[in-house]
N, C-alpha and C. Protein backbone atom coordinates (compact mmCIF):
# COMPACT_ATOMS: atom_id res chain seq x y z
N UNK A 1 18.04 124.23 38.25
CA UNK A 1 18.76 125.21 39.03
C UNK A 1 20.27 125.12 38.76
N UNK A 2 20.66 123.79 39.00
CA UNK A 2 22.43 123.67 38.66
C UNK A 2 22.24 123.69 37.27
N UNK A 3 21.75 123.56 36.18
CA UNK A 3 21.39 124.25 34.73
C UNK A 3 21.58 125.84 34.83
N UNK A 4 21.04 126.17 35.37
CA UNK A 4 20.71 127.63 34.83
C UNK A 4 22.29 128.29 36.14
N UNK A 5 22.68 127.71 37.10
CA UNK A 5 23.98 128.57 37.41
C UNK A 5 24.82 128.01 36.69
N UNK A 6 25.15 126.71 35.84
CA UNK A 6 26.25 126.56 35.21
C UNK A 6 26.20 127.59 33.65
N UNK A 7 25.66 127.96 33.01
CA UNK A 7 25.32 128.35 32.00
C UNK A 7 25.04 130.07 32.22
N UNK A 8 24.96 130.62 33.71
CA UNK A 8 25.67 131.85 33.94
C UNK A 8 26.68 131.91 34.22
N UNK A 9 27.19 131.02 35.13
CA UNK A 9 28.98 130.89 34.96
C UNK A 9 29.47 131.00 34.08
N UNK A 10 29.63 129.90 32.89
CA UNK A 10 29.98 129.90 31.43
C UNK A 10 29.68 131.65 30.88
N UNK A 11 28.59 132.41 31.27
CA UNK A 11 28.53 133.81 30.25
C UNK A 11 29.20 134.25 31.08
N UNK A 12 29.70 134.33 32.24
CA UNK A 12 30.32 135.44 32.83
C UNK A 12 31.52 135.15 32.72
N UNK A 13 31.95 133.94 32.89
CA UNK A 13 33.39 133.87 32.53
C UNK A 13 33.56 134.13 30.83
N UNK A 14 32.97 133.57 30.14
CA UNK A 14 33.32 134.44 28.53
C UNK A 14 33.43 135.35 28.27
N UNK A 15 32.44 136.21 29.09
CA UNK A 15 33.03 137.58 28.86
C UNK A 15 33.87 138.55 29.37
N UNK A 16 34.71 137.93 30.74
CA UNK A 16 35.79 138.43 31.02
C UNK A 16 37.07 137.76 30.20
N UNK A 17 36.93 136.53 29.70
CA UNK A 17 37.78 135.77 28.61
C UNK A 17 37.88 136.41 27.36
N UNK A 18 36.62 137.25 26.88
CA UNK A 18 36.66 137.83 25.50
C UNK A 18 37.15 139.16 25.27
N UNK A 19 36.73 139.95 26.87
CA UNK A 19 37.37 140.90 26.73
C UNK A 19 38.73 141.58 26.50
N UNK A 20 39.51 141.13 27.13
CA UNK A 20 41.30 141.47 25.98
C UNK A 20 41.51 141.43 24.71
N UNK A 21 40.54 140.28 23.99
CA UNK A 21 40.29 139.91 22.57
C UNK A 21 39.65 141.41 22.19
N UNK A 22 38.52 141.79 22.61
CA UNK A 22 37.96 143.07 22.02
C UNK A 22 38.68 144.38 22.29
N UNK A 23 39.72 144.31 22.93
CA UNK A 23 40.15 145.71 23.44
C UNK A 23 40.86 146.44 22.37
N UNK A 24 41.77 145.76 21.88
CA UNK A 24 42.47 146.86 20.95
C UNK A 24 41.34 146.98 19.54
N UNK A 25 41.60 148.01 18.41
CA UNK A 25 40.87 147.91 17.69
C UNK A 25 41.27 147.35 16.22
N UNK A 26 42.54 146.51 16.35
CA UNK A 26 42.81 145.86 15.19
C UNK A 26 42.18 144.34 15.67
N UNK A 27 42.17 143.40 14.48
CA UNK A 27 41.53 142.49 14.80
C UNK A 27 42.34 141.28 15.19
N UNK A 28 43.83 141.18 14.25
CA UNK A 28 44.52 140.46 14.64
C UNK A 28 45.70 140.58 16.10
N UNK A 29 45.70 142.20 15.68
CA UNK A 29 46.55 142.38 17.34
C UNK A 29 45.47 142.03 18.78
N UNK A 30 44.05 142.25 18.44
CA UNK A 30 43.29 141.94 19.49
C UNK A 30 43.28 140.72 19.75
N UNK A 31 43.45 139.39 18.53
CA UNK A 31 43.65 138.43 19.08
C UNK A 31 44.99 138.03 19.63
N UNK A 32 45.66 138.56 19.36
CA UNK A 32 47.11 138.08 19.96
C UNK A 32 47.19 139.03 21.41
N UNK A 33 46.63 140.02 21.72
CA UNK A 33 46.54 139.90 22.82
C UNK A 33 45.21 139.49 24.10
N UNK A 34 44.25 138.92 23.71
CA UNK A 34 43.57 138.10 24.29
C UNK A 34 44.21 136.73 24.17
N UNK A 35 44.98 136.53 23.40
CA UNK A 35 45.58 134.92 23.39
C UNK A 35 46.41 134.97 24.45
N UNK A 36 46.86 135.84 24.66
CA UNK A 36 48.29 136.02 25.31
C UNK A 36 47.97 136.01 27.18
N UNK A 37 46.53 137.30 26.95
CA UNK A 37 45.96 137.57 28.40
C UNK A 37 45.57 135.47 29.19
N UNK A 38 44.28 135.08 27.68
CA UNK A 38 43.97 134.12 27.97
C UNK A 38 45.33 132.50 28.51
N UNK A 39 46.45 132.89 27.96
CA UNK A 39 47.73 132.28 28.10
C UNK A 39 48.03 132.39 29.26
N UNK A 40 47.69 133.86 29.94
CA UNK A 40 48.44 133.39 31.50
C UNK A 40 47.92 133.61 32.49
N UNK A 41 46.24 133.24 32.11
CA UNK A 41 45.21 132.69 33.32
C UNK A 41 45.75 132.00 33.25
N UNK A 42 45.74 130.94 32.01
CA UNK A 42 46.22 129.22 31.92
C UNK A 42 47.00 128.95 32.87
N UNK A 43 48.62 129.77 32.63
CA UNK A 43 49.28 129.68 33.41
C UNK A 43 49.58 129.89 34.89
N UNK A 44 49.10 130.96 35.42
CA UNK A 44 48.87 131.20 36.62
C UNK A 44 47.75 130.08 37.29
N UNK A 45 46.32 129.60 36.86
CA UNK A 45 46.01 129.17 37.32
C UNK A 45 46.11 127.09 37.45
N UNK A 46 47.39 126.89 36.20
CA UNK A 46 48.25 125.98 36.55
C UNK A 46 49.30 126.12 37.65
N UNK A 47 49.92 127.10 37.77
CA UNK A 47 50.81 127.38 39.18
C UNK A 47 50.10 127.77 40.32
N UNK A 48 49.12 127.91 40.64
CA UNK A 48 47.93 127.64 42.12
C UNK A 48 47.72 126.39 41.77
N UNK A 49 47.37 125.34 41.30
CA UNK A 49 46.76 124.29 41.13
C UNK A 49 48.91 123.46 41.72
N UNK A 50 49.79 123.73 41.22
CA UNK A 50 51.46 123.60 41.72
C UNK A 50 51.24 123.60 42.95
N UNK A 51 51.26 125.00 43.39
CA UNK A 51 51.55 125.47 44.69
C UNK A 51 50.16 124.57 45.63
N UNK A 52 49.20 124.74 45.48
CA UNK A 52 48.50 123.54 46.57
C UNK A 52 48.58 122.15 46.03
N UNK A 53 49.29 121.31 45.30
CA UNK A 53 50.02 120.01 45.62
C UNK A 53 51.04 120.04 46.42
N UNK A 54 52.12 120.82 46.40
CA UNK A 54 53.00 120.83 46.87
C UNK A 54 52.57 121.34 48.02
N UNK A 55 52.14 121.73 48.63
CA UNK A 55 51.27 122.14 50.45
C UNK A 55 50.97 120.93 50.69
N UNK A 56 50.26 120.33 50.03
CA UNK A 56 49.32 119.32 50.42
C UNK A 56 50.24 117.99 50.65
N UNK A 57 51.20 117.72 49.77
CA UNK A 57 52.22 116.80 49.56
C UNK A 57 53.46 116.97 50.34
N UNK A 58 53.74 117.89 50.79
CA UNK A 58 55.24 118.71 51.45
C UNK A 58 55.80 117.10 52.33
N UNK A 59 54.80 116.91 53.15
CA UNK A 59 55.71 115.68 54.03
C UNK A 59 56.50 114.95 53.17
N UNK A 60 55.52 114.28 52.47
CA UNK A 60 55.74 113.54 50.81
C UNK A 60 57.09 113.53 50.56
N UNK A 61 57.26 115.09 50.13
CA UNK A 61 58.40 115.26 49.02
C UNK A 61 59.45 116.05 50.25
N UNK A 62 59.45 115.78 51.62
CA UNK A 62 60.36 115.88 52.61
C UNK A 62 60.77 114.26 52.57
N UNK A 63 59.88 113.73 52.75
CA UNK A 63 60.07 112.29 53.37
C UNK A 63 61.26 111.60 51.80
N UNK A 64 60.90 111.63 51.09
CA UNK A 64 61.12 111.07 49.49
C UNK A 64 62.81 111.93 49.71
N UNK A 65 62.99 113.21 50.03
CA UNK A 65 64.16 114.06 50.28
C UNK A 65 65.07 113.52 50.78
N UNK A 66 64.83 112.77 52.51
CA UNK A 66 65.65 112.41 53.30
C UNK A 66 65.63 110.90 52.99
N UNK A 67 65.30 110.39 52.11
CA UNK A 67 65.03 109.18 52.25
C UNK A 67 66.90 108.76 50.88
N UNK A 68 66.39 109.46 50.04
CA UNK A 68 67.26 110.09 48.66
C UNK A 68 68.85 109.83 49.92
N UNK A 69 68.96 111.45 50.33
CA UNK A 69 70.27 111.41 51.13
C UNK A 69 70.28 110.34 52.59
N UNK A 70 70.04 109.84 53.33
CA UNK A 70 69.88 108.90 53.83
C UNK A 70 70.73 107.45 53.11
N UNK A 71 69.91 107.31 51.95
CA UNK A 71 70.33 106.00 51.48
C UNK A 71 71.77 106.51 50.40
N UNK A 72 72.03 108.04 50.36
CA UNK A 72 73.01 108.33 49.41
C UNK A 72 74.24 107.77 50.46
N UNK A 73 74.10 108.55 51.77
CA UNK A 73 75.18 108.38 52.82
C UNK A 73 75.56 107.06 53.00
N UNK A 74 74.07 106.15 53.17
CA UNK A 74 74.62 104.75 53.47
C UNK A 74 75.49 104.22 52.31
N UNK A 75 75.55 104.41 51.44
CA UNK A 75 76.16 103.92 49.89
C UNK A 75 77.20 103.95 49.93
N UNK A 76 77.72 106.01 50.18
CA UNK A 76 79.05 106.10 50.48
C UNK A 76 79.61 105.44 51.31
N UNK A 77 78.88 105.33 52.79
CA UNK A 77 79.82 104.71 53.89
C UNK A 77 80.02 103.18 53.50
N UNK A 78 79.18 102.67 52.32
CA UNK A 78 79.46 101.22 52.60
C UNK A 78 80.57 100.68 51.38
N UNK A 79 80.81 101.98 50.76
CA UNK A 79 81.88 102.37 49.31
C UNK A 79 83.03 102.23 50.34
N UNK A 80 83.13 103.37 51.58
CA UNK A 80 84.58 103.33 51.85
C UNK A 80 84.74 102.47 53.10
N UNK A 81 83.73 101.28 53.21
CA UNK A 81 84.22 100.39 54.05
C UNK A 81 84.90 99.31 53.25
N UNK A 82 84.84 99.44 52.02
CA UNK A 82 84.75 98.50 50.86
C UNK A 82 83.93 97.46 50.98
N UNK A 83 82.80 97.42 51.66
CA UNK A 83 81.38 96.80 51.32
C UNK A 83 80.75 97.08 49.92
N UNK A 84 81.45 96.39 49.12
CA UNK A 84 81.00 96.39 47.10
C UNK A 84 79.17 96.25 47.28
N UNK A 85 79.14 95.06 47.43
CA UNK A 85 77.85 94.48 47.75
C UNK A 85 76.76 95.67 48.50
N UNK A 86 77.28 96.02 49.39
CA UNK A 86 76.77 96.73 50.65
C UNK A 86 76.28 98.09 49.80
N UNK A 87 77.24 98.65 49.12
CA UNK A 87 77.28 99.93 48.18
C UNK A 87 76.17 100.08 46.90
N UNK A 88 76.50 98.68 46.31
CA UNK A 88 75.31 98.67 44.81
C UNK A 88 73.75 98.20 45.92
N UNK A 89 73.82 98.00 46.48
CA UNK A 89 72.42 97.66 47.46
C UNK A 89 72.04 99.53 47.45
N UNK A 90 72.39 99.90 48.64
CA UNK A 90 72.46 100.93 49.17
C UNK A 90 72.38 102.33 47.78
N UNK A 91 73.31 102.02 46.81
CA UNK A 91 73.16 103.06 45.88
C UNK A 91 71.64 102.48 44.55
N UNK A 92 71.25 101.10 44.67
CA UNK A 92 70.00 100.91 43.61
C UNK A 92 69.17 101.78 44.47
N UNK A 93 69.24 101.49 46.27
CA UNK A 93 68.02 102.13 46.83
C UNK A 93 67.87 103.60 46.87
N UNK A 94 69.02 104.26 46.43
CA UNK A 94 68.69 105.67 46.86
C UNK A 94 68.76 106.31 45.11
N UNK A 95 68.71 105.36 44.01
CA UNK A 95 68.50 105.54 43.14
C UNK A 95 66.83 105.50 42.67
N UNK A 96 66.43 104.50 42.98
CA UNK A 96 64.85 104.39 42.87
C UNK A 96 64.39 105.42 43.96
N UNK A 97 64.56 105.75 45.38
CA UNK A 97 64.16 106.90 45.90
C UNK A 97 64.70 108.47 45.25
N UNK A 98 65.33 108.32 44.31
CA UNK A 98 65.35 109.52 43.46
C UNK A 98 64.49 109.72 42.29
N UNK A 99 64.10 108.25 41.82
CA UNK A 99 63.53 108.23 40.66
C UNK A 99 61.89 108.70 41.44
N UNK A 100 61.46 108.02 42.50
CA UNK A 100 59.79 108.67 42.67
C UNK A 100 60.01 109.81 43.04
N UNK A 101 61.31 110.28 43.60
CA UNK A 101 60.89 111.86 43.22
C UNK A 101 60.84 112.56 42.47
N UNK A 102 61.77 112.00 41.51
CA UNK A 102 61.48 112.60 39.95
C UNK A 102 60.60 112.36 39.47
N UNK A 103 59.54 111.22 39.43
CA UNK A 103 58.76 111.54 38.68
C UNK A 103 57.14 111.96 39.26
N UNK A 104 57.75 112.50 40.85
CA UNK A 104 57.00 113.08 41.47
C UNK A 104 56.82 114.38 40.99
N UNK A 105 57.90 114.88 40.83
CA UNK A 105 58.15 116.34 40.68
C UNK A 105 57.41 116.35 38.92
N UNK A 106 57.59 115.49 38.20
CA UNK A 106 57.07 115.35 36.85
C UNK A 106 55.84 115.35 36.62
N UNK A 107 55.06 114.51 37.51
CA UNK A 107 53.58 114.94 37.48
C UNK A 107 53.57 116.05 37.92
N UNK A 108 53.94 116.96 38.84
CA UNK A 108 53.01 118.26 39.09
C UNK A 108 53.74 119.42 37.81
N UNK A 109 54.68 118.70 37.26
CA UNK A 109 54.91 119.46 36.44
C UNK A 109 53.22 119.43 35.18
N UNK A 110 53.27 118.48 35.09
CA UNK A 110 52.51 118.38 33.97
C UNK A 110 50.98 118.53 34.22
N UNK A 111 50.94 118.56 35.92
CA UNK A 111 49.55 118.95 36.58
C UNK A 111 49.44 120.17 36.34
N UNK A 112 50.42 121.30 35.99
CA UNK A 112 50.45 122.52 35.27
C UNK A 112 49.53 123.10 33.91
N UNK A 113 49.78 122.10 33.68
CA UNK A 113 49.29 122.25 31.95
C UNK A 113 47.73 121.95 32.00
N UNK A 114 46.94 121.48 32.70
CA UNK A 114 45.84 121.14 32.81
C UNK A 114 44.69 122.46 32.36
N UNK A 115 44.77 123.66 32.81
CA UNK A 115 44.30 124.64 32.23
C UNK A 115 43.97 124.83 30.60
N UNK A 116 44.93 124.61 29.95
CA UNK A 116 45.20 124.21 28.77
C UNK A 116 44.24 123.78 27.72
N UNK A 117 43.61 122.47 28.09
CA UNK A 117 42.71 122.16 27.29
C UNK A 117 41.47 122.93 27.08
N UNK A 118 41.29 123.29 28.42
CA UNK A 118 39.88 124.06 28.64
C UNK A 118 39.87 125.31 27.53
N UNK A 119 41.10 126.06 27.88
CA UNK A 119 41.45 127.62 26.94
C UNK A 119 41.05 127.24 25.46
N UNK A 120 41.98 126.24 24.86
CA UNK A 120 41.55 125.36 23.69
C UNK A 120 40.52 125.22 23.34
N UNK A 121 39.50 124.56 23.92
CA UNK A 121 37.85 124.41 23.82
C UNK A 121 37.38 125.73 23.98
N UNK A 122 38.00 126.85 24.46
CA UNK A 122 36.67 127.54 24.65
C UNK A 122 37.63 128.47 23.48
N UNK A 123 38.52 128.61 22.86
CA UNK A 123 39.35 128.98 21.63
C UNK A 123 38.73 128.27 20.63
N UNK A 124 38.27 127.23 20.26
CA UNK A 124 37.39 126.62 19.53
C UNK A 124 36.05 127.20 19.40
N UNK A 125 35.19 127.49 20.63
CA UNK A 125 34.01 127.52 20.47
C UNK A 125 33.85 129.42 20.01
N UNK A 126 34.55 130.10 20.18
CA UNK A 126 34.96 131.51 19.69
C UNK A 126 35.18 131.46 18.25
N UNK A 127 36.57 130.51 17.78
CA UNK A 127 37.41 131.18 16.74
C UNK A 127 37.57 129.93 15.94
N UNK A 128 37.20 128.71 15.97
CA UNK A 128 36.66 127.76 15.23
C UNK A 128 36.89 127.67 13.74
N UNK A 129 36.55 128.99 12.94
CA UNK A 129 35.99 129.30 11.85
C UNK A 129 37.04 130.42 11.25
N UNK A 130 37.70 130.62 12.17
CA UNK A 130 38.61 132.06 11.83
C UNK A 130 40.45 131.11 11.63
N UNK A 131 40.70 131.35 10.60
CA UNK A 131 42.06 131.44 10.05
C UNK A 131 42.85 132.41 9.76
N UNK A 132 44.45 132.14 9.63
CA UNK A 132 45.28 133.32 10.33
C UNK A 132 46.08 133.08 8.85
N UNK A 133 46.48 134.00 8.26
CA UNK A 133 47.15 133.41 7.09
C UNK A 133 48.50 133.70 7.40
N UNK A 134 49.46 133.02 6.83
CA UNK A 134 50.36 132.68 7.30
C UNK A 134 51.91 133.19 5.99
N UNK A 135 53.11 134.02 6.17
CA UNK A 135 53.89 134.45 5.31
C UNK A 135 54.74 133.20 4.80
N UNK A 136 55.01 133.50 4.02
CA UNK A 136 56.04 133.10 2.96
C UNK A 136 56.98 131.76 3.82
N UNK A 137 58.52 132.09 4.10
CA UNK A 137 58.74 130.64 4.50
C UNK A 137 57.82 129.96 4.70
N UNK A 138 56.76 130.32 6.01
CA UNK A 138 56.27 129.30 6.71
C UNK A 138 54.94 128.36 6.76
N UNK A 139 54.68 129.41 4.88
CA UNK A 139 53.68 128.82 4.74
C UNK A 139 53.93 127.57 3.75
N UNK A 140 55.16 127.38 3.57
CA UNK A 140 55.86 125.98 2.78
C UNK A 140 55.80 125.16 3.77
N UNK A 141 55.72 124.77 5.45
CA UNK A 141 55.38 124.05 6.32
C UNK A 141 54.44 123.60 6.02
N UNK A 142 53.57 124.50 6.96
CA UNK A 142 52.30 124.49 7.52
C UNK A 142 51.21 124.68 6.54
N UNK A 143 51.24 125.14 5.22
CA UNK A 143 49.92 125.72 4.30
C UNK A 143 50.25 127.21 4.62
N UNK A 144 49.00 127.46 3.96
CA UNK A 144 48.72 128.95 3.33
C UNK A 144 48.16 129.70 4.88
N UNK A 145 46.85 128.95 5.45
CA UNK A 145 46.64 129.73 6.57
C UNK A 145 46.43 127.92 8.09
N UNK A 146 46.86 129.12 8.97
CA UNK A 146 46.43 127.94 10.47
C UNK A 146 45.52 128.77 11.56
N UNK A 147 44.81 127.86 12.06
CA UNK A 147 43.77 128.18 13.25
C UNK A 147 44.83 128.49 14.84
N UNK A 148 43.69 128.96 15.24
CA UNK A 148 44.00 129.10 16.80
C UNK A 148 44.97 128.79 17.41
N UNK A 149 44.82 126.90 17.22
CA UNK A 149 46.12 126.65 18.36
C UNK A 149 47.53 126.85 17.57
N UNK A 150 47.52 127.38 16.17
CA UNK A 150 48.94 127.73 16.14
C UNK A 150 49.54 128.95 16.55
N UNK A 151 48.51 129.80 16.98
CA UNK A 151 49.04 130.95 17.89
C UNK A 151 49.17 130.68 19.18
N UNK A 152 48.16 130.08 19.50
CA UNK A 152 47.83 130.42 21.37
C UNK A 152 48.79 129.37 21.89
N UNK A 153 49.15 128.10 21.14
CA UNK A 153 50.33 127.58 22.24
C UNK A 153 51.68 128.22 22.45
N UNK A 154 52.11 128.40 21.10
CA UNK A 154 53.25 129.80 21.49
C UNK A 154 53.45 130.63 22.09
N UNK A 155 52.19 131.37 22.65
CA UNK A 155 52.06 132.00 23.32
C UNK A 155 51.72 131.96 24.55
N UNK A 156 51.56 130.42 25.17
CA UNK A 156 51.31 129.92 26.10
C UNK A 156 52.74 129.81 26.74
N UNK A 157 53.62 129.00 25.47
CA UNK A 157 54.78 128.90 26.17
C UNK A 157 55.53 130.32 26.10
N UNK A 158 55.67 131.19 26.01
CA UNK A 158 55.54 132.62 25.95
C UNK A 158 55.75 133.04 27.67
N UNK A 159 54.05 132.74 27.68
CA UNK A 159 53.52 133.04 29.36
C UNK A 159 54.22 132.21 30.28
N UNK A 160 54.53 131.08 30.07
CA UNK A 160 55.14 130.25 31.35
C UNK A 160 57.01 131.05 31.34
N UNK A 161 57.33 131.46 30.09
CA UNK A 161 58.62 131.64 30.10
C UNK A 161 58.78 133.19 31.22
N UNK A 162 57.61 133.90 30.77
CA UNK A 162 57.71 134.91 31.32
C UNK A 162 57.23 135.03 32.50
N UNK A 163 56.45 134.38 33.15
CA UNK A 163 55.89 134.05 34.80
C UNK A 163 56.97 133.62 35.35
N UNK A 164 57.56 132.42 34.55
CA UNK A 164 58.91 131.67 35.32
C UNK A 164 59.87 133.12 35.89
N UNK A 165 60.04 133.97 34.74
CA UNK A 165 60.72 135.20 35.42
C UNK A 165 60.27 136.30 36.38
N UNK A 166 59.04 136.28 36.17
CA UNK A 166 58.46 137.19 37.32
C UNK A 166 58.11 136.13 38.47
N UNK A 167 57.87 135.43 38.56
CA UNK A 167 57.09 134.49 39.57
C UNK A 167 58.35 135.01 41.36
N UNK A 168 59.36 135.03 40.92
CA UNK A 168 60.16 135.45 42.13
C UNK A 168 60.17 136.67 42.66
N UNK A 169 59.35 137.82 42.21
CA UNK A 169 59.15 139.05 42.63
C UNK A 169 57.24 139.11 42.62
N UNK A 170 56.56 138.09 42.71
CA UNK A 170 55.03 138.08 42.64
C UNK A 170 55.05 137.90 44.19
N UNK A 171 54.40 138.59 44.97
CA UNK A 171 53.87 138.14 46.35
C UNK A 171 53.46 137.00 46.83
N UNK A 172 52.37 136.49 46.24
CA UNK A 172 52.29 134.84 46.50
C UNK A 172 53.18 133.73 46.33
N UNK A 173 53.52 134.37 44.93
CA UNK A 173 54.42 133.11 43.93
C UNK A 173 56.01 133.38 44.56
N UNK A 174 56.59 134.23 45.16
CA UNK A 174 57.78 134.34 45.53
C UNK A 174 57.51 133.20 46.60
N UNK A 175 56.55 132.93 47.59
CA UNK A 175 57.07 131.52 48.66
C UNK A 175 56.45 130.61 47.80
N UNK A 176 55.87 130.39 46.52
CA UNK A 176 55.44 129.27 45.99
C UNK A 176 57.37 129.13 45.52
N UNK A 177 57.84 129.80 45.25
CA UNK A 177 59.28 129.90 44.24
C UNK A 177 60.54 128.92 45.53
N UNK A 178 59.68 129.43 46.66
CA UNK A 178 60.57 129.12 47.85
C UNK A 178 60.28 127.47 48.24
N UNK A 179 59.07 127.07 47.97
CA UNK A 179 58.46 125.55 47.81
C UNK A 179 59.13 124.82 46.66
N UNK A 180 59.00 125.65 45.47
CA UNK A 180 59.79 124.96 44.76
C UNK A 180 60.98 124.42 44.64
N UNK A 181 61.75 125.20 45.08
CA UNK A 181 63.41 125.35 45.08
C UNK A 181 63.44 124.54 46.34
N UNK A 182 62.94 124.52 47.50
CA UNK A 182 63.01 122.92 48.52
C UNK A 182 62.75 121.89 48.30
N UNK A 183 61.80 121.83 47.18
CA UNK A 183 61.42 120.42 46.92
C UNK A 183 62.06 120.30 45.67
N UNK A 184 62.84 120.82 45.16
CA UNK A 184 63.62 120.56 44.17
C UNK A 184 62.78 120.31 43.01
N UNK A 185 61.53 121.18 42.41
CA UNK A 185 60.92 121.26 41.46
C UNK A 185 60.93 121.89 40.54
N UNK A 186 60.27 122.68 39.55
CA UNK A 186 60.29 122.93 38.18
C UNK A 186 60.46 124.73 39.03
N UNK A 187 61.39 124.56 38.20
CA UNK A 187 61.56 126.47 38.34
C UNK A 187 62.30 127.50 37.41
């Protein structure tokens, strides 16, 4: 039973995945724009996967916030008491409470990208076999022709460049934009 619904899932999602690929009637513009469509599920459904960490985490990266200015203030005040000692204490601590937020904010950055692989694999199990030939400069790089992922990540980063710009006029994503910018994250 969980056989036979995973393996209708898989056809039904392929074929809303394949469809942008089949729409136009050239073959290479059809893939560049199914790469492109398939680019910013990726992306969008890396920025829902953002936006509920950051819900879920908010105290977190409040608490990690005040903790940052808190220990920034104590630093200063213990700078202009001329407490030396008092100051490099006070400023290591609100230095390491900057650093877990940075590299708080760094994982969900990169909790983004997780979509990614999947598109890849199922860009494999499609186009595997299909090569893109490639002009003049750039085929003194790379060779004569390249597969898949030398389109679709470009075009991935493409999609994040261009969500990043719409994301503040999207209905949902405008208070995800508003989460971001409080918690001082990727925007």
């Amino acid at each position: 039973m969980i056989d036979q619904f995973l393996t209708s899932a898989y056809l039904w999602m392929d074929a809303i995945l394949i469809a942008p690929f089949r729409l136009p009637g050239d073959p290479l513009f059809g893939f560049l724009v199914g790469a492109f469509c398939l680019a910013m599920h990726c992306v969008i459904a890396g920025e829902l996967t953002l936006s509920a960490a950051i819900r879920f985490n908010r105290g977190h990266l409040q608490q990690l916030k005040s903790d940052i200015a808190r220990r920034e203030a104590l630093s200063i005040m213990a700078h202009d008491a001329g407490d030396r000692a008092g100051y490099k204490a006070f400023n290591k601590q609100a230095n390491d409470a900057w650093g877990r937020h940075f590299f708080t904010m760094a994982a969900y950055s990169a909790g983004m990208l997780w979509p990614v692989p999947f598109a890849l694999g199922w860009l494999n199990g499609r186009f595997h076999d299909v090569d893109f030939a490639v002009a003049w400069p750039l085929s003194i790089l790379v060779g004569p022709t390249v597969g898949y992922p030398f389109i679709f990540i470009p075009l991935y980063i493409l999609g994040r460049i261009v969500f990043g710009h719409l994301r503040r006029w999207l209905p949902y994503f405008r208070n995800v934009q508003k989460m971001l910018d409080a918690a001082g994250g990727p925007g």
